[in-house]
C-alpha atoms as a PDB file:
ATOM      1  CA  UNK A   1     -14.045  71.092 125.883  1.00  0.00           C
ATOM      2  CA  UNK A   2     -10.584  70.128 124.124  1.00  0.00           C
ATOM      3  CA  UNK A   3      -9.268  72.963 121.781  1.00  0.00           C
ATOM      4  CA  UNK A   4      -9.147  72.375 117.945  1.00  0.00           C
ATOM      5  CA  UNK A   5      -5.260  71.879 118.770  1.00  0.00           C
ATOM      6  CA  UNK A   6      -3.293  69.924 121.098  1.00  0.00           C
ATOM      7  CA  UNK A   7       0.751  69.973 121.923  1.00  0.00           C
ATOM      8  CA  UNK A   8       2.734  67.388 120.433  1.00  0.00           C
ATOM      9  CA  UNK A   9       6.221  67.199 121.674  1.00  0.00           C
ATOM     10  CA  UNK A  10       8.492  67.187 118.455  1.00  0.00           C
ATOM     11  CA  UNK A  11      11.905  65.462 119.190  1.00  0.00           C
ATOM     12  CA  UNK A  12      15.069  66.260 116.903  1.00  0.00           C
ATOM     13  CA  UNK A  13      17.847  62.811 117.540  1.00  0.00           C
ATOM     14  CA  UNK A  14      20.259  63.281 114.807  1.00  0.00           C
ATOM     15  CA  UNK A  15      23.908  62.163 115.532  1.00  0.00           C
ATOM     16  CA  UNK A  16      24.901  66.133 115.802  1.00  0.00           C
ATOM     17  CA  UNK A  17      22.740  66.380 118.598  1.00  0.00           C
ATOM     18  CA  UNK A  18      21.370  63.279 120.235  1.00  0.00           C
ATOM     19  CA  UNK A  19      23.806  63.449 123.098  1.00  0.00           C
ATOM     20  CA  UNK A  20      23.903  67.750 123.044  1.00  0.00           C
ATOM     21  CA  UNK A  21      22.727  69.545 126.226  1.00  0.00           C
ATOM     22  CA  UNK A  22      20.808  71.516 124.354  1.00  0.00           C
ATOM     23  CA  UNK A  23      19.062  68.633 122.700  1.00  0.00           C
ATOM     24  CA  UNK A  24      15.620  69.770 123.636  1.00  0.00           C
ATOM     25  CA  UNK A  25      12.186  68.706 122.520  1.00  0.00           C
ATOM     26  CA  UNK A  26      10.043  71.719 120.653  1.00  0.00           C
ATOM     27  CA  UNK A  27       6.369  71.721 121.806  1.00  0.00           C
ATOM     28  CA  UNK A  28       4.117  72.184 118.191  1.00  0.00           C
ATOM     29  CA  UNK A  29       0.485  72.062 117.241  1.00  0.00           C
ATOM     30  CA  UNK A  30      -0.732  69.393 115.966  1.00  0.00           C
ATOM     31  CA  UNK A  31      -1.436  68.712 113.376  1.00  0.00           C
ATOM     32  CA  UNK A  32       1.291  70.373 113.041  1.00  0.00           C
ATOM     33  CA  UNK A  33       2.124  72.852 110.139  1.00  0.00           C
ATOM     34  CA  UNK A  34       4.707  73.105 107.265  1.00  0.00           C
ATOM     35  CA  UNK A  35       6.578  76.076 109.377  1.00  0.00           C
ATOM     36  CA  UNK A  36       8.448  72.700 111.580  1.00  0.00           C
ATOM     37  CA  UNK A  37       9.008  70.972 107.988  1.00  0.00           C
ATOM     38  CA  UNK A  38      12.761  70.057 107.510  1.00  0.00           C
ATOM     39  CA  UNK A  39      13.173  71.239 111.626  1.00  0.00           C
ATOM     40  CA  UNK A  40      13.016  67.860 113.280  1.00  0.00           C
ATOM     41  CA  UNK A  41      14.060  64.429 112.350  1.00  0.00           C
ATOM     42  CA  UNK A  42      11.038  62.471 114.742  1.00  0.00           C
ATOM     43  CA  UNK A  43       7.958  62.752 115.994  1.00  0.00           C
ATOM     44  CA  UNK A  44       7.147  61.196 119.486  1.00  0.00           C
ATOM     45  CA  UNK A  45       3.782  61.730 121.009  1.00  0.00           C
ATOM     46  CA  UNK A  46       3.209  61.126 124.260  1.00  0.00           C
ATOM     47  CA  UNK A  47      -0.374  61.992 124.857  1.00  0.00           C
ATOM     48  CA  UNK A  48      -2.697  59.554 125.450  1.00  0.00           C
ATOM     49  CA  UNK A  49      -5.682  61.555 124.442  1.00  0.00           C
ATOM     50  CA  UNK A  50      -4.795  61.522 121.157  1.00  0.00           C
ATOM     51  CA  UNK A  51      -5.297  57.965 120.865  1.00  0.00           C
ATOM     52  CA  UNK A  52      -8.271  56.625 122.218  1.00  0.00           C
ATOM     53  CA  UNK A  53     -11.103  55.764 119.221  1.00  0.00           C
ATOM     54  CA  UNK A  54      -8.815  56.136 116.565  1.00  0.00           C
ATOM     55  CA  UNK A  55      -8.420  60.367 116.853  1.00  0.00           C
ATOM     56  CA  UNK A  56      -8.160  62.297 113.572  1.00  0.00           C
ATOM     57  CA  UNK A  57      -5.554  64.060 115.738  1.00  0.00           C
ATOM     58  CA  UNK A  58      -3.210  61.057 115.816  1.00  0.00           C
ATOM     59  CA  UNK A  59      -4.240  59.788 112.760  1.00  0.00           C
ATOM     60  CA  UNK A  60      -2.914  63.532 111.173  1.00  0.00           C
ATOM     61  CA  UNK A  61       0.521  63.435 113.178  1.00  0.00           C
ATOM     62  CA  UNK A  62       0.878  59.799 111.776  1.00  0.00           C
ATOM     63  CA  UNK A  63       0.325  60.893 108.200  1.00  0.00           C
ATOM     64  CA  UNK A  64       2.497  64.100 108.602  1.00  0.00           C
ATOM     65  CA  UNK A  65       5.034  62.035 109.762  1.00  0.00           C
ATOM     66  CA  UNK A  66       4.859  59.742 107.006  1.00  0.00           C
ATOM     67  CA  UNK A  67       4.474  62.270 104.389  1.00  0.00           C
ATOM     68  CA  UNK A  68       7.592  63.886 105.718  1.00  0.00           C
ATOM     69  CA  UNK A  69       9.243  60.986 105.631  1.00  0.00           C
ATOM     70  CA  UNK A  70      10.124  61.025 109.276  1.00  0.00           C
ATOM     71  CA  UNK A  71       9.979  58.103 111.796  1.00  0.00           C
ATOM     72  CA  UNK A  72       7.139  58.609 114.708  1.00  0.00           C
ATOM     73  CA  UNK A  73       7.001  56.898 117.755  1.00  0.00           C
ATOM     74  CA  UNK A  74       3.878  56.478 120.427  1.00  0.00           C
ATOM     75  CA  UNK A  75       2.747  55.593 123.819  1.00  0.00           C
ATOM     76  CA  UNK A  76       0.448  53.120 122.419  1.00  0.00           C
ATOM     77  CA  UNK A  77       0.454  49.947 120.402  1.00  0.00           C
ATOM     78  CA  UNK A  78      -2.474  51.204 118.718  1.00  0.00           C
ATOM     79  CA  UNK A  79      -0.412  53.811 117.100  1.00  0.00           C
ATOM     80  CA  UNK A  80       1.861  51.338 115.137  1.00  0.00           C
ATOM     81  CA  UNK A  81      -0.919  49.212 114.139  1.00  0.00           C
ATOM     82  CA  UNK A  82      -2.136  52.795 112.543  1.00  0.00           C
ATOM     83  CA  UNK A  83       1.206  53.811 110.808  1.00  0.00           C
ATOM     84  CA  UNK A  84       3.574  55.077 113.223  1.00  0.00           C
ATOM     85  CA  UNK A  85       7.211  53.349 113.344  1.00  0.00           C
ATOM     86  CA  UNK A  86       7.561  52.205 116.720  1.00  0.00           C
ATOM     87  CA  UNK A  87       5.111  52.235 119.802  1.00  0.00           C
ATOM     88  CA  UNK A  88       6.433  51.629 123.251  1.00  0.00           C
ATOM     89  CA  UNK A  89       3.974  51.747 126.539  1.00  0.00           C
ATOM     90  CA  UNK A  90       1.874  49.979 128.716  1.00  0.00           C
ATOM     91  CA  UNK A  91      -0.651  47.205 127.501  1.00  0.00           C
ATOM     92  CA  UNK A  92      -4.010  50.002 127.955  1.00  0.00           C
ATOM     93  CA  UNK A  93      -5.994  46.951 127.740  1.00  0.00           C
ATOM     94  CA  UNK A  94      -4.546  45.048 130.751  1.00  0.00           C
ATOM     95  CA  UNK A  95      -4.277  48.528 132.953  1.00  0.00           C
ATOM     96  CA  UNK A  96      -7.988  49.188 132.426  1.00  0.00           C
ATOM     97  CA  UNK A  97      -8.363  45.641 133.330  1.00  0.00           C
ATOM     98  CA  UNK A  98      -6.615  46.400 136.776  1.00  0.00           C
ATOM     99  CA  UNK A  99      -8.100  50.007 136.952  1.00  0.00           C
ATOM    100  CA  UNK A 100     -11.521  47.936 136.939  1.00  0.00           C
ATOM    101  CA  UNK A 101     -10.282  45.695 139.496  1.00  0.00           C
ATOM    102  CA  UNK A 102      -9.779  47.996 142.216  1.00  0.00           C
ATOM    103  CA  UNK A 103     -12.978  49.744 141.184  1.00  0.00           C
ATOM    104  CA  UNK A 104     -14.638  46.681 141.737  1.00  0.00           C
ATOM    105  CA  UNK A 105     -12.524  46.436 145.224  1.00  0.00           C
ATOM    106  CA  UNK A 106     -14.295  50.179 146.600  1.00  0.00           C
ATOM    107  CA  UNK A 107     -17.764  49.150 144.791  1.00  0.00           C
ATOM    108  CA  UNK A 108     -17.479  46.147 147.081  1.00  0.00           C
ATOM    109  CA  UNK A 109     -16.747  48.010 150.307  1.00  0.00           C
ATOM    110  CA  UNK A 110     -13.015  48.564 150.533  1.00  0.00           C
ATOM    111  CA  UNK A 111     -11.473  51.457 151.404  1.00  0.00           C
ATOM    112  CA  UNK A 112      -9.957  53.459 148.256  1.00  0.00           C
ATOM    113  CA  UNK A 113      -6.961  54.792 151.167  1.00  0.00           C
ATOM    114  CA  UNK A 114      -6.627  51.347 151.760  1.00  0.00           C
ATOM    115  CA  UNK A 115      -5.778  49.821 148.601  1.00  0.00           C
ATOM    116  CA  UNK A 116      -2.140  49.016 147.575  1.00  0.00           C
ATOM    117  CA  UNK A 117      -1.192  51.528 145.019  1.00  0.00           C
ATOM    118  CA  UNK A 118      -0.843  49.607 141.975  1.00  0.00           C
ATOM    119  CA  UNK A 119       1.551  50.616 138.656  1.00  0.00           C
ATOM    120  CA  UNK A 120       2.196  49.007 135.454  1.00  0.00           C
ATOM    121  CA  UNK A 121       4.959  46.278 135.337  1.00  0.00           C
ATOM    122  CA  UNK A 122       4.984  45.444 131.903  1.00  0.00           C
ATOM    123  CA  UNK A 123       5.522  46.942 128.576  1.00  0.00           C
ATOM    124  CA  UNK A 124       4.729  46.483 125.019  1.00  0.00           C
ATOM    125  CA  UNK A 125       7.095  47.670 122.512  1.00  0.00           C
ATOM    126  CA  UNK A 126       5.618  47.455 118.920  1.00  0.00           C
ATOM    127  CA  UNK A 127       7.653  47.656 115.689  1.00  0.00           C
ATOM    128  CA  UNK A 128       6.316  48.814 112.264  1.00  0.00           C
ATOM    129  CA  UNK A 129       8.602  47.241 110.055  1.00  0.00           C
ATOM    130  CA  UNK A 130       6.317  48.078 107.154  1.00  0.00           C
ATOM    131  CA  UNK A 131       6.245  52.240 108.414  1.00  0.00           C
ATOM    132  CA  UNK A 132      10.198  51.776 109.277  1.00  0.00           C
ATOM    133  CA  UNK A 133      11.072  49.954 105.426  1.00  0.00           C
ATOM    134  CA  UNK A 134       8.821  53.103 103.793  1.00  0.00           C
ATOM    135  CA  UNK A 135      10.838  55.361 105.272  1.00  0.00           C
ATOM    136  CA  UNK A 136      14.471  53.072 104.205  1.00  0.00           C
ATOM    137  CA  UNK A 137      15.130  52.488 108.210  1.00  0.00           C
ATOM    138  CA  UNK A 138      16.691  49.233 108.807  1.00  0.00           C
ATOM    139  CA  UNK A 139      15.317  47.511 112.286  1.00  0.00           C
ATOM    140  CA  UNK A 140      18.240  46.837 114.749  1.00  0.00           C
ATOM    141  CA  UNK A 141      18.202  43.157 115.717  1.00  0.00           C
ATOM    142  CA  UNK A 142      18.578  44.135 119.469  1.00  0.00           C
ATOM    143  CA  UNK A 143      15.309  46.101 118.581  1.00  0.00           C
ATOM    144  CA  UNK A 144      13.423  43.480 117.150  1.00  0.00           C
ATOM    145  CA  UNK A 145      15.131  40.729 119.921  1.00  0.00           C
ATOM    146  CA  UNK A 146      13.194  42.869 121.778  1.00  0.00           C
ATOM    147  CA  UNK A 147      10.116  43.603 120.295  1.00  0.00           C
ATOM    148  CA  UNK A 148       6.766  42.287 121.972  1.00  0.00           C
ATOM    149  CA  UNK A 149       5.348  42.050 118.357  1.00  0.00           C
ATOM    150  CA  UNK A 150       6.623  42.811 115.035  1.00  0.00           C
ATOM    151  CA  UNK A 151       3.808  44.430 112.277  1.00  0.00           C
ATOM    152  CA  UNK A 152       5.177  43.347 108.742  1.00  0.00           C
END
């Protein structure tokens, strides 16, 4: 059973400290609390749990971050589509595509030790223009260049 709580990894990249040694991400509750308000400058959430069906969880770390009026960035593309500024991960539906694959592959005799061990190749970065322009951050053309797709 998951706790009411999980750990969000808060990550403070201002110009002071983006390139410090001691530049360190802060481990939080999440949702996390007004006691971090004015403490961090981003969010980025790298737990895939806290995506999958559309989590109140995520949902509440996008809308603190947006209340805060603080960029957040995700692991999944579903994330931006929801409100956070930038997601940048795997495609989940092509890797549970190829996770069923080699399912398939042992359902159909072969030998799991056998199997090539197989890792994702490609990655989706998705921009929130919309969630970036709320928040008065301009999109770096190298960014968008970039960009698999672009939510206005």
């Amino acid at each position: 059973m998951r706790s009411e709580y999980t750990t969000v990894p808060i990550v403070r990249m201002t110009p002071a400290t983006a390139n410090a040694e001691n530049s360190q991400p802060t481990n939080v509750k999440s949702p996390p609390d007004d006691s971090v308000y004015g403490k961090f400058d981003a969010i980025y959430c790298a737990e895939p749990y806290l995506h999958f069906g559309g989590d109140p969880t995520a949902e509440a770390v996008i809308g603190y971050a947006a209340e805060r009026r603080v960029p957040s960035f995700f692991w999944e593309a579903a994330a931006a589509e929801r409100g956070a500024t930038i997601a940048y991960g795997v495609d989940l539906a092509r890797e549970l595509g190829r996770a069923a694959d080699q399912l398939a592959r042992v359902l159909k005799g072969a030998k799991p030790a056998e199997l090539a061990v197989d890792t994702a190749t490609e990655y989706q970065l998705v921009v929130n223009r919309k969630a970036a322009s709320a928040l008065g951050l301009p999109i770096p053309p190298a960014i968008a260049a970039r960009a698999t797709r672009i939510i206005e």
